[in-house]
N, C-alpha and C. Protein backbone atom coordinates (compact mmCIF):
# COMPACT_ATOMS: atom_id res chain seq x y z
N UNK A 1 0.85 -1.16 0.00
CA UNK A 1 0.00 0.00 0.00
C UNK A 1 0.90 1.23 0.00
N UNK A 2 0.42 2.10 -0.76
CA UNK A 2 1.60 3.33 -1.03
C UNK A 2 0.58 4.66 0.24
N UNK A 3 1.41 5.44 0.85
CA UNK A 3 1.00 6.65 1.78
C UNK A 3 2.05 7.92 1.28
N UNK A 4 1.82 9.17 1.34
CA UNK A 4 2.87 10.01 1.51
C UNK A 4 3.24 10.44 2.77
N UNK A 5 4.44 10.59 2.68
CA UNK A 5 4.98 10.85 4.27
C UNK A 5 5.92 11.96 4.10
N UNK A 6 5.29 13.50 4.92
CA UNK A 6 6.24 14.22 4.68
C UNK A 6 6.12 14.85 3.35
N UNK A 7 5.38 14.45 2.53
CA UNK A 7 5.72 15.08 0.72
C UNK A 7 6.45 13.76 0.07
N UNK A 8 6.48 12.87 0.72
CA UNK A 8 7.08 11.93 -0.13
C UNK A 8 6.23 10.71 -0.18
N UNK A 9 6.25 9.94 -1.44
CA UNK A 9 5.82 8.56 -1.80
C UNK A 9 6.84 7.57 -1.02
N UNK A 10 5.50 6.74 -0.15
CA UNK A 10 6.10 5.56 0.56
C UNK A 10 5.58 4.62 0.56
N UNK A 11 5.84 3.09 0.86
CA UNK A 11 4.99 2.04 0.06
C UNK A 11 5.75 1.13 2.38
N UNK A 12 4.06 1.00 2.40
CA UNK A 12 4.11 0.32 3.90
C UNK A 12 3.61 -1.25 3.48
N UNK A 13 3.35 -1.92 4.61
CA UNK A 13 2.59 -3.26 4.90
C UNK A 13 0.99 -3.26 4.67
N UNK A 14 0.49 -3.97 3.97
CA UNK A 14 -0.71 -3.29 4.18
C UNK A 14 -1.89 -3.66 5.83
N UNK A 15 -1.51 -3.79 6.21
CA UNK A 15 -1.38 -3.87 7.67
C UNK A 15 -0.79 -2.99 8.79
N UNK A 16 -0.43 -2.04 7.97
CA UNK A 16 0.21 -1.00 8.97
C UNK A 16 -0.51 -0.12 9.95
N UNK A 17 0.72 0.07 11.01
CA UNK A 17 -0.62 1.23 11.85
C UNK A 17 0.54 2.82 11.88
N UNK A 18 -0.14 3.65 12.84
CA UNK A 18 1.08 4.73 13.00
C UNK A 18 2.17 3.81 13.70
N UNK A 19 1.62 3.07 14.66
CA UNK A 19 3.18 2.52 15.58
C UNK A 19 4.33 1.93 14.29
N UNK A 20 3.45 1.27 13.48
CA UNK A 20 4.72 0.66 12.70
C UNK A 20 5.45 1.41 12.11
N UNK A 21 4.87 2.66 11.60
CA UNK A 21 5.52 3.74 10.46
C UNK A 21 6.64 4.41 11.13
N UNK A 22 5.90 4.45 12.69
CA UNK A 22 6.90 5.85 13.45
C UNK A 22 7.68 4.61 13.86
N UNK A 23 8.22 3.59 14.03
CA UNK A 23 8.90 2.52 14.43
C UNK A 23 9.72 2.43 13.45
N UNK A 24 9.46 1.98 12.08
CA UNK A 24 10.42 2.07 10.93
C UNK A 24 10.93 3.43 10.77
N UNK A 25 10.18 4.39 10.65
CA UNK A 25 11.10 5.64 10.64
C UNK A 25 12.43 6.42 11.61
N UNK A 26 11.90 6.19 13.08
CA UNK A 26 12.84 6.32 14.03
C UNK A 26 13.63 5.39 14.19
N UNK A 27 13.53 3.80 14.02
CA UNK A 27 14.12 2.66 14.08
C UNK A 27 14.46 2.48 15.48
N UNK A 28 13.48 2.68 16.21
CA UNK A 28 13.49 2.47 17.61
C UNK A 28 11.89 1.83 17.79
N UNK A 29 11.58 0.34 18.95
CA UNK A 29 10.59 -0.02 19.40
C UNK A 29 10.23 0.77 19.80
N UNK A 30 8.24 0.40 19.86
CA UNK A 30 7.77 1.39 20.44
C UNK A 30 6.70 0.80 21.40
N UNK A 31 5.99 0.66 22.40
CA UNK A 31 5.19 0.37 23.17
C UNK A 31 4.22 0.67 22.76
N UNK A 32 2.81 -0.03 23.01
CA UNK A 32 1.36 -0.21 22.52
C UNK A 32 0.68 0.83 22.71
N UNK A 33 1.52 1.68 23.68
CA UNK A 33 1.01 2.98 24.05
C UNK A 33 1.48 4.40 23.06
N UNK A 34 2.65 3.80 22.44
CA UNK A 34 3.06 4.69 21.65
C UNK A 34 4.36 5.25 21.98
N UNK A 35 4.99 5.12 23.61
CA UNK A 35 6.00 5.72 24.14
C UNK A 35 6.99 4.67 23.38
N UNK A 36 8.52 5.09 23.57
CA UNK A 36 9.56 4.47 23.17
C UNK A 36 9.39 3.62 24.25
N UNK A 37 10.14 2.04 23.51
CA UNK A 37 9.80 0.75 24.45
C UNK A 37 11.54 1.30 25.29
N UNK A 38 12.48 1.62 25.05
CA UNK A 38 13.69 2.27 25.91
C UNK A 38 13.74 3.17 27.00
N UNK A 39 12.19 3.66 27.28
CA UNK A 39 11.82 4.53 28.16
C UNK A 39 12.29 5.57 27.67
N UNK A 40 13.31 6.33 26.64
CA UNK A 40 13.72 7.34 26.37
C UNK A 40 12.65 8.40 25.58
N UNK A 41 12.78 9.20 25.77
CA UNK A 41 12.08 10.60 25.06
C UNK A 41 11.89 10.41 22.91
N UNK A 42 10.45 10.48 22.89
CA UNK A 42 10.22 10.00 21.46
C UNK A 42 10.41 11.43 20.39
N UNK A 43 9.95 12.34 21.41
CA UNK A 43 9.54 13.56 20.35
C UNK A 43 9.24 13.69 19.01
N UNK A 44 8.04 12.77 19.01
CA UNK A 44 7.24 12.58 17.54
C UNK A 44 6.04 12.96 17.56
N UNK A 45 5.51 13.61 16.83
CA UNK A 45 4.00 13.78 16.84
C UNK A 45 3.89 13.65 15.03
N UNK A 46 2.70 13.07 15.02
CA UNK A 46 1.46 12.41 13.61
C UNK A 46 0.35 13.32 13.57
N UNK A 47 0.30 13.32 12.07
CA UNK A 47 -0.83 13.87 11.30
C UNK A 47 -1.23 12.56 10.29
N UNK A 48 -2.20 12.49 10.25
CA UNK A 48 -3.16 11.51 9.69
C UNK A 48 -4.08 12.42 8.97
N UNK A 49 -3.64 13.02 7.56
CA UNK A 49 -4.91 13.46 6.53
C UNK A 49 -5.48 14.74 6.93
N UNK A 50 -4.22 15.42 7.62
CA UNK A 50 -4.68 16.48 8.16
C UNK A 50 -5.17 16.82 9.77
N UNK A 51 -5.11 15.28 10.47
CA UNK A 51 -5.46 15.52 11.99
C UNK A 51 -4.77 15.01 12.89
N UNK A 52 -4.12 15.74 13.91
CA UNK A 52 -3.27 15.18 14.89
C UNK A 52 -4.03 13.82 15.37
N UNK A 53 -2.85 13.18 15.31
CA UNK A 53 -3.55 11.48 16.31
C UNK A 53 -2.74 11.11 16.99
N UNK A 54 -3.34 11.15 18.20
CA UNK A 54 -2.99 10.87 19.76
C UNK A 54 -2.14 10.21 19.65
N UNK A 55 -0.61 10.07 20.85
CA UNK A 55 0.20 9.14 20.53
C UNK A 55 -0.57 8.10 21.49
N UNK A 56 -1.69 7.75 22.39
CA UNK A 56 -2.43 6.67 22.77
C UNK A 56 -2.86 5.97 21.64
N UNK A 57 -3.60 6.42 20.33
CA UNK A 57 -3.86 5.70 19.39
C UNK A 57 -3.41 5.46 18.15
N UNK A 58 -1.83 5.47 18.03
CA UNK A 58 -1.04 4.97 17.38
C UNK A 58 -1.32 4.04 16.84
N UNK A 59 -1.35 2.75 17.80
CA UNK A 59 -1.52 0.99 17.76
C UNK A 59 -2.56 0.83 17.23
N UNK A 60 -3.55 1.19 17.32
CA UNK A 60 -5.02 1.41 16.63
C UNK A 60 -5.52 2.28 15.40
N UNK A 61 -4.85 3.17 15.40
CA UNK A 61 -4.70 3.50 13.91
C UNK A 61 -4.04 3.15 12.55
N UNK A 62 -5.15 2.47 11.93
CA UNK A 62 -4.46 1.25 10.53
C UNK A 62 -4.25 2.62 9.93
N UNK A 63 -3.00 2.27 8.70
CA UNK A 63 -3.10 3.40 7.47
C UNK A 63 -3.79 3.04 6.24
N UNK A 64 -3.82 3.66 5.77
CA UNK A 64 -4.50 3.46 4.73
C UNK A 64 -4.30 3.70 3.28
N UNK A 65 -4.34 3.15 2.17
CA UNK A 65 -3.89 3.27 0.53
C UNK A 65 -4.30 5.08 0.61
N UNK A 66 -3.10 5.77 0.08
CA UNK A 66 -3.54 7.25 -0.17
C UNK A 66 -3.64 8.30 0.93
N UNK A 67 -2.95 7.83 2.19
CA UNK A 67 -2.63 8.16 3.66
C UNK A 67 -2.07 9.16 3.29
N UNK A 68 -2.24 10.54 3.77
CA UNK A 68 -1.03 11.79 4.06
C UNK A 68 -0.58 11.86 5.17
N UNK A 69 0.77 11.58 5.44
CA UNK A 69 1.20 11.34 6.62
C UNK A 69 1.89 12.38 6.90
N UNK A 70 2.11 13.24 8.28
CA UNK A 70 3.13 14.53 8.70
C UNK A 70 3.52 13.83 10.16
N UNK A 71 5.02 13.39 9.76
CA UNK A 71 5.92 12.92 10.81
C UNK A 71 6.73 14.33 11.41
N UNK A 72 6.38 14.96 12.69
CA UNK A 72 6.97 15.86 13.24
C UNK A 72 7.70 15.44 13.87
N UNK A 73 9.23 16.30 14.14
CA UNK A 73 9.95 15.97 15.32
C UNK A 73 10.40 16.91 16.49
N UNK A 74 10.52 17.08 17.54
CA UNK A 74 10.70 18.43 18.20
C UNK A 74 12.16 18.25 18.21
N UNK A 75 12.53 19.88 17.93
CA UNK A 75 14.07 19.76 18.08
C UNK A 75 14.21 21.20 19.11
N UNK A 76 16.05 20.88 20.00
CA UNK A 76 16.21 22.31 20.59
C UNK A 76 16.71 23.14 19.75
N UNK A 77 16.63 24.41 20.90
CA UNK A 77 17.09 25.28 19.94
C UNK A 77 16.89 26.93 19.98
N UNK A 78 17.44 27.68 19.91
CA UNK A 78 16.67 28.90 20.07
C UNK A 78 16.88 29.73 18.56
C-alpha cells in the first residue's frame, strides 16, 4: 500500500498502523502505548490526513492506501 509521508511517496505493509511507520522511521521499538519501548524521550507527533492522532492511538490506527502522513519531530534550539 503506497502513503505520503512528509511530501514523499512511501509504500508500507498493508497492515500498517502509526506505531509501525513511526517505528520504521525512528528505528526504535515502540510500546502499545506509543511511548519508546527504551523509556527514552520519542519527540514525535502524527498527522493523519490532516489531523493530529494521539500518541495513545497509534496501535489502533491502521493506514491506509492514499494516507497523508506529517511525521513531526521536536528539536532544541533557540
Amino acid at each position: 500500500m503506497n502513503i505520503t509521508l512528509n511530501g514523499n511517496s512511501r509504500a508500507v505493509g498493508a497492515k500498517a498502523t502509526v506505531t509501525t511507520l513511526v517505528s520504521q522511521v525512528t528505528g526504535r521499538a515502540l510500546a502499545s502505548n506509543g511511548h519508546a519501548a527504551d523509556g527514552q524521550r520519542l519527540g514525535v507527533a502524527i498527522a493523519r490526513n490532516s489531523e493530529l492522532v494521539p500518541r495513545s492511538h497509534w496501535h489502533s490506527t491502521a493506514l491506509a492506501e492514499g494516507d497523508e502522513i506529517e511525521l513531526l519531530t521536536a528539536i532544541q534550539g533557540g
